[in-house]
Protein backbone atom coordinates (compact mmCIF):
# COMPACT_ATOMS: atom_id res chain seq x y z
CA UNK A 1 0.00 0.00 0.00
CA UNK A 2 1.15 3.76 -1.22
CA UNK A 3 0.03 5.79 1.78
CA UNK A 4 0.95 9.57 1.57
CA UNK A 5 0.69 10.94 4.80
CA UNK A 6 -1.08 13.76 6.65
CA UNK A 7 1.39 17.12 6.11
CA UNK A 8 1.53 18.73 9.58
CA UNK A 9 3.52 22.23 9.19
CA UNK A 10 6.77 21.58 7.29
CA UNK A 11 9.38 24.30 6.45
CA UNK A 12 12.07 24.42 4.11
CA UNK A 13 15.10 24.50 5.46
CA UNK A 14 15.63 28.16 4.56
CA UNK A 15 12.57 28.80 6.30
CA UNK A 16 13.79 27.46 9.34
CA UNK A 17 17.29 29.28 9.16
CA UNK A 18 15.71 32.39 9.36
CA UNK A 19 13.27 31.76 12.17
CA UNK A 20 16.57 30.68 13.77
CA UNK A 21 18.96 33.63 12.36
CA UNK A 22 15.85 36.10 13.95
CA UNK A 23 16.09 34.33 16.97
CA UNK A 24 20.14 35.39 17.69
CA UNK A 25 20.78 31.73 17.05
CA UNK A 26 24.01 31.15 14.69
CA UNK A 27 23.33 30.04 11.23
CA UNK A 28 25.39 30.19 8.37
CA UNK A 29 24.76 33.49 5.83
CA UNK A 30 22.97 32.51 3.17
CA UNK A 31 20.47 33.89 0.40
CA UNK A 32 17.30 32.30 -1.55
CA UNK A 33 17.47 32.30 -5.48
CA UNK A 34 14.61 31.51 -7.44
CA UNK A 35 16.43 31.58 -10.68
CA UNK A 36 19.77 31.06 -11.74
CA UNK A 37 21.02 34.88 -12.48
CA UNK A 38 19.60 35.67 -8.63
CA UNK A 39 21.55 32.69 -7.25
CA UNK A 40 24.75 34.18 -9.25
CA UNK A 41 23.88 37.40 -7.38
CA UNK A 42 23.66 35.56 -4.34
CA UNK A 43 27.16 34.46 -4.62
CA UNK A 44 28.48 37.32 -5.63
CA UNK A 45 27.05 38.90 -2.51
CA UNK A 46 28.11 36.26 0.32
CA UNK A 47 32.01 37.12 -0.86
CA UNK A 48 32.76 34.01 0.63
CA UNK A 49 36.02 31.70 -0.15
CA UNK A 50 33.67 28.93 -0.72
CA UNK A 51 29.80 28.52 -1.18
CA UNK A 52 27.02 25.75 -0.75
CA UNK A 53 24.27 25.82 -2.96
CA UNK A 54 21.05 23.36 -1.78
CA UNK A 55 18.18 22.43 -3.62
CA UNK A 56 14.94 23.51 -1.65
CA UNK A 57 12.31 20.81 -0.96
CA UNK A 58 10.32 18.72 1.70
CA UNK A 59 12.57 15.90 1.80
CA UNK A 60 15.68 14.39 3.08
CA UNK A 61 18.60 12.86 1.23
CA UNK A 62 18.98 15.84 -1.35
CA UNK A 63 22.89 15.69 -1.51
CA UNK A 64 22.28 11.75 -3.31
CA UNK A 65 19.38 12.67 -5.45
CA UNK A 66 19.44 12.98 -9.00
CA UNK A 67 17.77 15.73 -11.35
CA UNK A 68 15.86 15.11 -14.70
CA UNK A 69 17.86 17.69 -15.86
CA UNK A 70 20.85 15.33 -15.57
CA UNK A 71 22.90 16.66 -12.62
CA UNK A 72 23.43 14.66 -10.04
CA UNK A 73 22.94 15.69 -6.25
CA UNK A 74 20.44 18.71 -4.55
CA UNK A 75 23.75 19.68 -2.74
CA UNK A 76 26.64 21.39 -4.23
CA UNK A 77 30.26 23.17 -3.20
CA UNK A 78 32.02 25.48 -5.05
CA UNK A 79 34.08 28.63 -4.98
CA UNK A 80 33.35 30.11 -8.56
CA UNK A 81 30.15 31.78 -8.32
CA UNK A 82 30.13 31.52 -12.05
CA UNK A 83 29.40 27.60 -11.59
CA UNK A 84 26.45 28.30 -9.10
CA UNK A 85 24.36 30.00 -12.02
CA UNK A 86 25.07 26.98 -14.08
CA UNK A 87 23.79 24.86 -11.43
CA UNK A 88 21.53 26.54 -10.58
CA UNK A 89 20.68 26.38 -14.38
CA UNK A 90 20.30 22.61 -13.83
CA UNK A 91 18.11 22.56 -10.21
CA UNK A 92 15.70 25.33 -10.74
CA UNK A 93 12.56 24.00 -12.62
CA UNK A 94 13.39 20.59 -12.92
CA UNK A 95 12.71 17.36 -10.68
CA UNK A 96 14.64 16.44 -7.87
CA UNK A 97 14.40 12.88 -7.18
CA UNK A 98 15.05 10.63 -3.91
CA UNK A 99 15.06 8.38 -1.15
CA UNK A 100 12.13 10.32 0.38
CA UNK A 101 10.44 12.03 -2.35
CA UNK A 102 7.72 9.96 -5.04
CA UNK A 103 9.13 8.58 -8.12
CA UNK A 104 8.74 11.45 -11.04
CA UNK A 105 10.82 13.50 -8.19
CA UNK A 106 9.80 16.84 -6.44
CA UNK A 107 10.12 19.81 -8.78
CA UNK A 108 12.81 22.17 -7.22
CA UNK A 109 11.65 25.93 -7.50
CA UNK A 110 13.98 27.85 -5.21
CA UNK A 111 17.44 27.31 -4.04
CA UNK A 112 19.78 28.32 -0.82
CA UNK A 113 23.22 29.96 -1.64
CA UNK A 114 25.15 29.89 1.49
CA UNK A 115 28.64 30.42 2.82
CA UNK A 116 30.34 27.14 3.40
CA UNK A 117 32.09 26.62 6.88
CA UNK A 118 34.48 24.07 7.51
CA UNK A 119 33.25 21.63 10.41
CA UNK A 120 36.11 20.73 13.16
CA UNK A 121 33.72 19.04 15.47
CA UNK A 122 30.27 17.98 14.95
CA UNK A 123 27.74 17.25 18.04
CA UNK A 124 23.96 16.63 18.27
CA UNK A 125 21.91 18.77 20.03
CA UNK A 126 17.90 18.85 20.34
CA UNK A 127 14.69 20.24 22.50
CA UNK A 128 11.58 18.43 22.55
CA UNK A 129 8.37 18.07 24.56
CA UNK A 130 8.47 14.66 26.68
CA UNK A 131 4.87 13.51 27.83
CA UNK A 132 7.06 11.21 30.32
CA UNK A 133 8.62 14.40 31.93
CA UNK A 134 4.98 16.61 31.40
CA UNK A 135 7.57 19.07 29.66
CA UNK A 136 10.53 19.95 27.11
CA UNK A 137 13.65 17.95 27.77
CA UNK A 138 17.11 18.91 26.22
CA UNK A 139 18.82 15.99 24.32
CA UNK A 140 22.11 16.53 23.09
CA UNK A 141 25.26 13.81 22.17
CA UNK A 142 29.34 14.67 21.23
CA UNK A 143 28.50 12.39 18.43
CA UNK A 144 26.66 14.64 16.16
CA UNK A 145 25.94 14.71 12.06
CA UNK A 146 24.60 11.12 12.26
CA UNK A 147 21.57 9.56 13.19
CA UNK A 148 20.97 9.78 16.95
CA UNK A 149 18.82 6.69 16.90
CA UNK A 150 22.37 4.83 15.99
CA UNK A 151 23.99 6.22 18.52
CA UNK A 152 21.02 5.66 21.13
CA UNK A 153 21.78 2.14 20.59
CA UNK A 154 26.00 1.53 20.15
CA UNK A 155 27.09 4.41 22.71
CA UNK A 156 23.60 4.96 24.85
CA UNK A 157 26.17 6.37 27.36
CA UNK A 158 27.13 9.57 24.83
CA UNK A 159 23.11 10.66 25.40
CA UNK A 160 22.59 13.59 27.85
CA UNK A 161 19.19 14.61 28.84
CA UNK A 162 18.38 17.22 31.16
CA UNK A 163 14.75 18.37 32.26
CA UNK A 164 13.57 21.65 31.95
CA UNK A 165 10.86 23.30 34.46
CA UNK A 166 8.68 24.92 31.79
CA UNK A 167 7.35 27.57 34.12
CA UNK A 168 11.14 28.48 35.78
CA UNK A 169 13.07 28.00 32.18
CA UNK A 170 16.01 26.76 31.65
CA UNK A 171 19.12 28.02 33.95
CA UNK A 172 22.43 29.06 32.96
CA UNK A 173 23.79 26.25 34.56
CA UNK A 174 21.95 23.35 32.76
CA UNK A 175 22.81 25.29 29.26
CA UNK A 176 26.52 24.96 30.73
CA UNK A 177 26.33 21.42 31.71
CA UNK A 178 25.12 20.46 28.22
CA UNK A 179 27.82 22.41 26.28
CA UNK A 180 30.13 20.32 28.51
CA UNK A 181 28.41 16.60 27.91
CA UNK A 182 28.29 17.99 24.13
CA UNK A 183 32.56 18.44 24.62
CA UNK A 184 32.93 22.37 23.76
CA UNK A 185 35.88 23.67 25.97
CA UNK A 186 37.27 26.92 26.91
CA UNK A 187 35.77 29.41 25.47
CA UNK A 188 33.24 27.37 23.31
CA UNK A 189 31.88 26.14 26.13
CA UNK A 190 29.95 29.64 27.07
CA UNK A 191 29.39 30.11 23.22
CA UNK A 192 27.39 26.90 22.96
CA UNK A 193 25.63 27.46 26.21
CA UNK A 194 24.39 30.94 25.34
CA UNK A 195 23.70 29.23 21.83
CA UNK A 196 21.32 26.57 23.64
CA UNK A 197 19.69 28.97 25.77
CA UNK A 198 18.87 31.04 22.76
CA UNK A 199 17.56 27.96 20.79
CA UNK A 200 15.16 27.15 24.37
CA UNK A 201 13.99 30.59 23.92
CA UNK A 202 12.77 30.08 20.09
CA UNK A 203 11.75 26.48 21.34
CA UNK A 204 8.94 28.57 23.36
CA UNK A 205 8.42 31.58 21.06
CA UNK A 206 7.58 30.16 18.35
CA UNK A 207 5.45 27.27 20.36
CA UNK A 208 7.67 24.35 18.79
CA UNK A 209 7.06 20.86 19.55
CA UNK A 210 10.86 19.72 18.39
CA UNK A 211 14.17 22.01 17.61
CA UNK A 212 16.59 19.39 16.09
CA UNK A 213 20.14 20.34 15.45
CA UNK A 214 22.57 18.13 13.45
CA UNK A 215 24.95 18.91 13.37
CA UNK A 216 25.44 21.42 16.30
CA UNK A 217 29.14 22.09 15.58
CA UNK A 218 32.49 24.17 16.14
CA UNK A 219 34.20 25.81 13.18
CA UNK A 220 38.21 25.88 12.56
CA UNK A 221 37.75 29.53 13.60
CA UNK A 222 35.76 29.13 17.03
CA UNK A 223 32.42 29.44 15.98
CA UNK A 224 29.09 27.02 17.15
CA UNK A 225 26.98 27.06 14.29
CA UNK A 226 24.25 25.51 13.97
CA UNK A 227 24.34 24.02 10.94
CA UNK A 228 21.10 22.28 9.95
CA UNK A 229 17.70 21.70 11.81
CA UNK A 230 14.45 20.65 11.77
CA UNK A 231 11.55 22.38 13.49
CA UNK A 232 8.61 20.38 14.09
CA UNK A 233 5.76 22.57 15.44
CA UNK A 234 2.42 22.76 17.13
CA UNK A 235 -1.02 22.93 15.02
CA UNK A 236 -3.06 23.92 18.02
CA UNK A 237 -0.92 27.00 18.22
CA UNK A 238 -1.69 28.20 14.73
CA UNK A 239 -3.87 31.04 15.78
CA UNK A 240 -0.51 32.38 17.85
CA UNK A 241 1.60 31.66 15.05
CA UNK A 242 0.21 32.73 11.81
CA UNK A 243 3.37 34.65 10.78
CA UNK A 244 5.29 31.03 10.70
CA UNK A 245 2.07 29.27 9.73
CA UNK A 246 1.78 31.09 6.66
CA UNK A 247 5.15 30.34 5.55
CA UNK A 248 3.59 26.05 4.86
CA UNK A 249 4.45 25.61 1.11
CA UNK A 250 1.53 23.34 0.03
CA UNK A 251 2.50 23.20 -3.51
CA UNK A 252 4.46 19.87 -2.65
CA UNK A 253 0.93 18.36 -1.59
CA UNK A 254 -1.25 16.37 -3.50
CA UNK A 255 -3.90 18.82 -5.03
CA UNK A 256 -6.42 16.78 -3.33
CA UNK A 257 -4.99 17.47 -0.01
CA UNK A 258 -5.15 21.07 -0.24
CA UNK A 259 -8.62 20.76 -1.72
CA UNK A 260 -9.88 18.79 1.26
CA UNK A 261 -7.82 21.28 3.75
CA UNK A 262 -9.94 23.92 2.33
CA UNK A 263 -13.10 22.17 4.17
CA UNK A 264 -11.26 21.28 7.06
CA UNK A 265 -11.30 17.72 5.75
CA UNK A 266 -8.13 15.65 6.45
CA UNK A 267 -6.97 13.04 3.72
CA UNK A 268 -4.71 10.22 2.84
CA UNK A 269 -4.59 8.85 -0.73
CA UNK A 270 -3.93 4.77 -0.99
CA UNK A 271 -3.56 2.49 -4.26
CA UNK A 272 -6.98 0.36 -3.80
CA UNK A 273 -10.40 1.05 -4.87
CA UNK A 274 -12.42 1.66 -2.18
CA UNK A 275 -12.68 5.09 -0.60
CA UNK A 276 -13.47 5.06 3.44
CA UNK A 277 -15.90 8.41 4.59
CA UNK A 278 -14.85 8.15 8.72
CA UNK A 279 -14.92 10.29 11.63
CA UNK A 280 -11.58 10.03 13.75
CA UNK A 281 -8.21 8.86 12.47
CA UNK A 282 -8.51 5.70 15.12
CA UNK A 283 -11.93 4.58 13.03
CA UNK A 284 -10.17 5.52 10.06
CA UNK A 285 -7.38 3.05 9.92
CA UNK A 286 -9.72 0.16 11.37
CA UNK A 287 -11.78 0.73 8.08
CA UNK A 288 -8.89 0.80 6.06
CA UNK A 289 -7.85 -2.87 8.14
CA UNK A 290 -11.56 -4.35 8.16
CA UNK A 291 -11.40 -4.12 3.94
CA UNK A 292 -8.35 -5.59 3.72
CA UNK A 293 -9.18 -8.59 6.15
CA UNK A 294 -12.55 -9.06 3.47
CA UNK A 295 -10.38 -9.01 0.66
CA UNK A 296 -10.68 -5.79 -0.75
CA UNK A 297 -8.03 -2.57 -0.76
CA UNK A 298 -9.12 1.00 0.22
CA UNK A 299 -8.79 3.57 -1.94
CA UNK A 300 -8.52 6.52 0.43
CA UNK A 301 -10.13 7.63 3.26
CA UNK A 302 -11.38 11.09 4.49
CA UNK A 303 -11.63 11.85 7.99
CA UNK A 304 -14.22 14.20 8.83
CA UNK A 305 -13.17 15.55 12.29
CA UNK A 306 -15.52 16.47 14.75
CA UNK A 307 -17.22 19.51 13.88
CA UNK A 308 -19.30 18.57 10.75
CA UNK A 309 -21.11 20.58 8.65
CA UNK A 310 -23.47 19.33 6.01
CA UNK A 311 -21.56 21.70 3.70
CA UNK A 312 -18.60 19.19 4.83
CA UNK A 313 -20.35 15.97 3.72
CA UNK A 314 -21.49 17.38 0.39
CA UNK A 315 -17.87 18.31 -0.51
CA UNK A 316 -16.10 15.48 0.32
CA UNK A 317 -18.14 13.38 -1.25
CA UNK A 318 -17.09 15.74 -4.54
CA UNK A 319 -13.38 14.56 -3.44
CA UNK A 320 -13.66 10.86 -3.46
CA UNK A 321 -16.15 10.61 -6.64
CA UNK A 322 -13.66 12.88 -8.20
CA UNK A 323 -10.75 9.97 -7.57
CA UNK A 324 -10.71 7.45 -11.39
CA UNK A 325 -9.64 4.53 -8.63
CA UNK A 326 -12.72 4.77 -6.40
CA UNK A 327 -15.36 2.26 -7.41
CA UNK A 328 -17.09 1.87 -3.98
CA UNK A 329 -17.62 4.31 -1.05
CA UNK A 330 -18.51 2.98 2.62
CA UNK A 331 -19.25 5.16 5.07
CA UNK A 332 -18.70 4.66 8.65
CA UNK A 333 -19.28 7.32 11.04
CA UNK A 334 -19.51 6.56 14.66
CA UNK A 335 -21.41 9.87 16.21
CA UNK A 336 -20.46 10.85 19.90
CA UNK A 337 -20.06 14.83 19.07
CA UNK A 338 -21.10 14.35 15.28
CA UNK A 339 -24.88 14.18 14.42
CA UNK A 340 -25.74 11.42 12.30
CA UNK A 341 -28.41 13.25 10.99
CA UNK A 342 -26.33 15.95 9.76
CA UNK A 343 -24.14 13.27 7.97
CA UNK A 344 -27.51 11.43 6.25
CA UNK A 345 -28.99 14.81 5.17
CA UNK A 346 -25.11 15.47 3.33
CA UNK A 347 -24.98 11.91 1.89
CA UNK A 348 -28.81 12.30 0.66
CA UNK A 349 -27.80 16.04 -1.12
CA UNK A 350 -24.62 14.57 -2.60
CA UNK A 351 -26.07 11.63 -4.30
CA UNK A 352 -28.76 14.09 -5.40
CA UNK A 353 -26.35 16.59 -6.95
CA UNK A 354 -23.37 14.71 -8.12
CA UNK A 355 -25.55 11.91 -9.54
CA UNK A 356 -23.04 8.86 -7.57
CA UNK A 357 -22.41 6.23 -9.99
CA UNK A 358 -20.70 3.83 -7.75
CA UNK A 359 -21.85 1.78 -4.80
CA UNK A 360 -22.62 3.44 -1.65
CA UNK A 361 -22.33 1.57 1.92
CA UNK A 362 -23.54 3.43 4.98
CA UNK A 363 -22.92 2.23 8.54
CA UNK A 364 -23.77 4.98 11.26
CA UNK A 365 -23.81 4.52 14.62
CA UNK A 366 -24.46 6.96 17.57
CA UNK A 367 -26.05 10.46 18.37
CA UNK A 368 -29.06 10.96 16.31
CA UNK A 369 -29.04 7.84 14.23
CA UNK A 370 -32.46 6.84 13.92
CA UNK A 371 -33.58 10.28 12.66
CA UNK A 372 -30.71 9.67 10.06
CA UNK A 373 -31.09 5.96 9.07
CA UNK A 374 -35.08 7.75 8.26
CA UNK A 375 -33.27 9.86 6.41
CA UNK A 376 -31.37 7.22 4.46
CA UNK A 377 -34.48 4.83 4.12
CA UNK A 378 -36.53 8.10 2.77
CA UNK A 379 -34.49 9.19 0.45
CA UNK A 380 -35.28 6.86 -2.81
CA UNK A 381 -31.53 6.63 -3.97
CA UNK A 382 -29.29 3.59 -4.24
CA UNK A 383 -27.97 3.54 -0.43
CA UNK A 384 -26.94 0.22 1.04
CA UNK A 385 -27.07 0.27 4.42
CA UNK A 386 -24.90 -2.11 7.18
CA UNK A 387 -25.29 -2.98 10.56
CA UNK A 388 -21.97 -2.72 11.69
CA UNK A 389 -18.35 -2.32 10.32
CA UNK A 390 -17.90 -5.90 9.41
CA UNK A 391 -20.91 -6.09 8.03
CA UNK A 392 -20.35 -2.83 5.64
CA UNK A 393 -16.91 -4.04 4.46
CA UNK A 394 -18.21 -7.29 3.48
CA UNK A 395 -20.60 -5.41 1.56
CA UNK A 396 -18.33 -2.58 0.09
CA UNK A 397 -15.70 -5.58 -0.42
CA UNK A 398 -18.86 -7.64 -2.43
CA UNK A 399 -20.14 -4.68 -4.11
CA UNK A 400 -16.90 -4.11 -6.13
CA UNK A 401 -16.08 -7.75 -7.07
CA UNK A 402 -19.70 -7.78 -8.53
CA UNK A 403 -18.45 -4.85 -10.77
């Protein structure tokens, strides 16, 4: 199964630099170059002995990925800024393809020109919220630019948490004692310790869920950089954050995705051929499971939150009849805060309106159900109805192979 995931808040990395650079945290200069006489301009402009120019996208593993232009690799040095505007002849427009990205490749519309630094030392450094500790926990390592998950398991003894009382904030000391367990000395040591107290106080500004730094490193010159991170943030907090909020580039998303995020509908496309209409991620993937047990293979599904409108109902219904792979639609909504009613009246204007020329299953259970199944049973058009889950994916599952 092919399942493209929800898209919580996702910056480029440029993006996130800033936030950072805004923040007093130490990031490498840099510029953003949309085409390839800007990123020559760019270069020009850093006057730096050497520059780095990255491909911008969603994705990891950019540095290995290969263009359809030709080139090969999202991540280049050089120190003629004459060869940045070819490659950036060779990035900008065309599709960047790998390990994390689908096959055709993402297309690449903006690059980063930044000043390269030479890494002496790398360490890992990070600040995320811990349900176990009720609050953010630092989590930093001397063995940094590699996957911390590796090192978790051969050195678990070069992992230093510390605790942080989210009402007192962090104290100098703890910032100290990490800059130590990370291996800075002398006068690196206070550097990286103001550096991680900066990056605690962006951690709360900007109402992050996860600052990751890899690598958190020293230059030849003694300077902690911060060199790359990832910023993972909170959704509930969007009405705090709309600056940073309305940074989300979308246009890597499936078009559906957007158009279902319009109607505060959440989707996930699949490879089968049977789309799932649910309430509640939980319910969600046991449809998706259920039709697979019977012998069938969803198609999608399209979670309708909590808050439904019949305006909500009628649209996503547009969605999934919209989708060439979708030959059968079961709906299974289990109301506790949604009103069955409200989803019957939606499925009976949809049909209506879009004239549905596939099979419809219905299972509702919950608030108001009665007054909907009435609805259902009232309504004249093609609706099969099921008693419970199992009994609508046998039915979805049937009403397919009969096609």
């Amino acid at each position: 199964v092919q399942l493209t995931p929800r898209r919580w808040l996702n910056l480029q990395e440029y993006q996130s630099k800033k936030i950072m650079a805004d923040h007093g945290v130490t990031v490498q200069r840099f510029f953003v170059a949309d085409s390839a006489n800007d990123a020559l301009e760019a270069a020009q402009r850093l006057k730096a002995k050497e520059v780095v120019l990255k491909a911008q996208i969603l994705a990891g593993g950019r540095g290995k990925g290969i263009f359809n232009s030709g080139l090969k690799g999202g991540v280049h040095l050089t120190k003629d800024p004459k060869t940045v505007e070819q490659l950036a002849k060779q990035m900008i427009g065309y599709n960047l393809s790998t390990k994390q990205t689908p096959k055709d490749g993402v297309t690449v519309k903006k690059v980063m020109v930044a000043e390269a630094l030479d890494i002496s030392r790398e360490t890992y450094f990070a600040i995320l919220m811990d349900r176990a500790c009720n609050g953010p926990v630092m989590v930093g390592s001397p063995q940094g630019g590699m996957d911390i998950e590796e090192v978790a398991v051969t050195s678990p003894e070069l992992i230093f948490k510390e605790e942080i009382d989210i009402f007192e904030g962090i104290k100098d000391w703890q910032a100290l004692q990490m800059a130590k367990n990370l291996g800075f000395q002398g006068a690196l040591q206070q550097q990286a310790a103001d550096q991680i107290k900066k990056l605690y106080n962006l951690f709360l500004k900007i109402d992050a869920t996860q600052v990751e730094v890899n690598p958190f490193g020293e230059t030849p010159e003694g300077q902690v950089v911060c060199f790359d991170a990832k910023i993972n943030f909170d959704d509930n907090a969007e009405f705090r954050q709309k600056e940073i909020f309305a940074m989300d580039d979308k246009s890597e998303n499936e078009p559906i995705e957007n158009e279902a995020a319009k109607y505060d509908l959440k989707y996930i496309g699949l490879d089968g051929n049977i789309a799932c209409f649910v309430n509640g991620a939980g319910l969600a993937m046991a449809t998706c499971d259920i039709i697979s047990l019977n012998g069938g293979k969803p198609a999608n599904f399209l979670d309708l939150g909590g808050g439904v409108k019949e305006a909500q109902v009628y649209q996503a219904f547009k969605l999934l009849t919209a989708d060439p792979k979708v030959e059968a639609i079961l709906v299974n909504i289990f109301g506790g805060i949604v009103n069955c009613a409200i989803i019957a009246n939606g499925i009976t204007k949809a049909c209506q309106e879009l004239e549905l020329k596939v099979p419809l299953v219905v299972r509702l259970e919950g608030t108001n159900v009665h007054e909907a199944q009435r609805i259902l049973s009232e309504s004249g058009l093609p609706i099969t109805s099921a008693s419970d889950l199992e009994d609508a994916a046998k039915k979805a599952v049937a009403s397919v192979a009969k096609k």
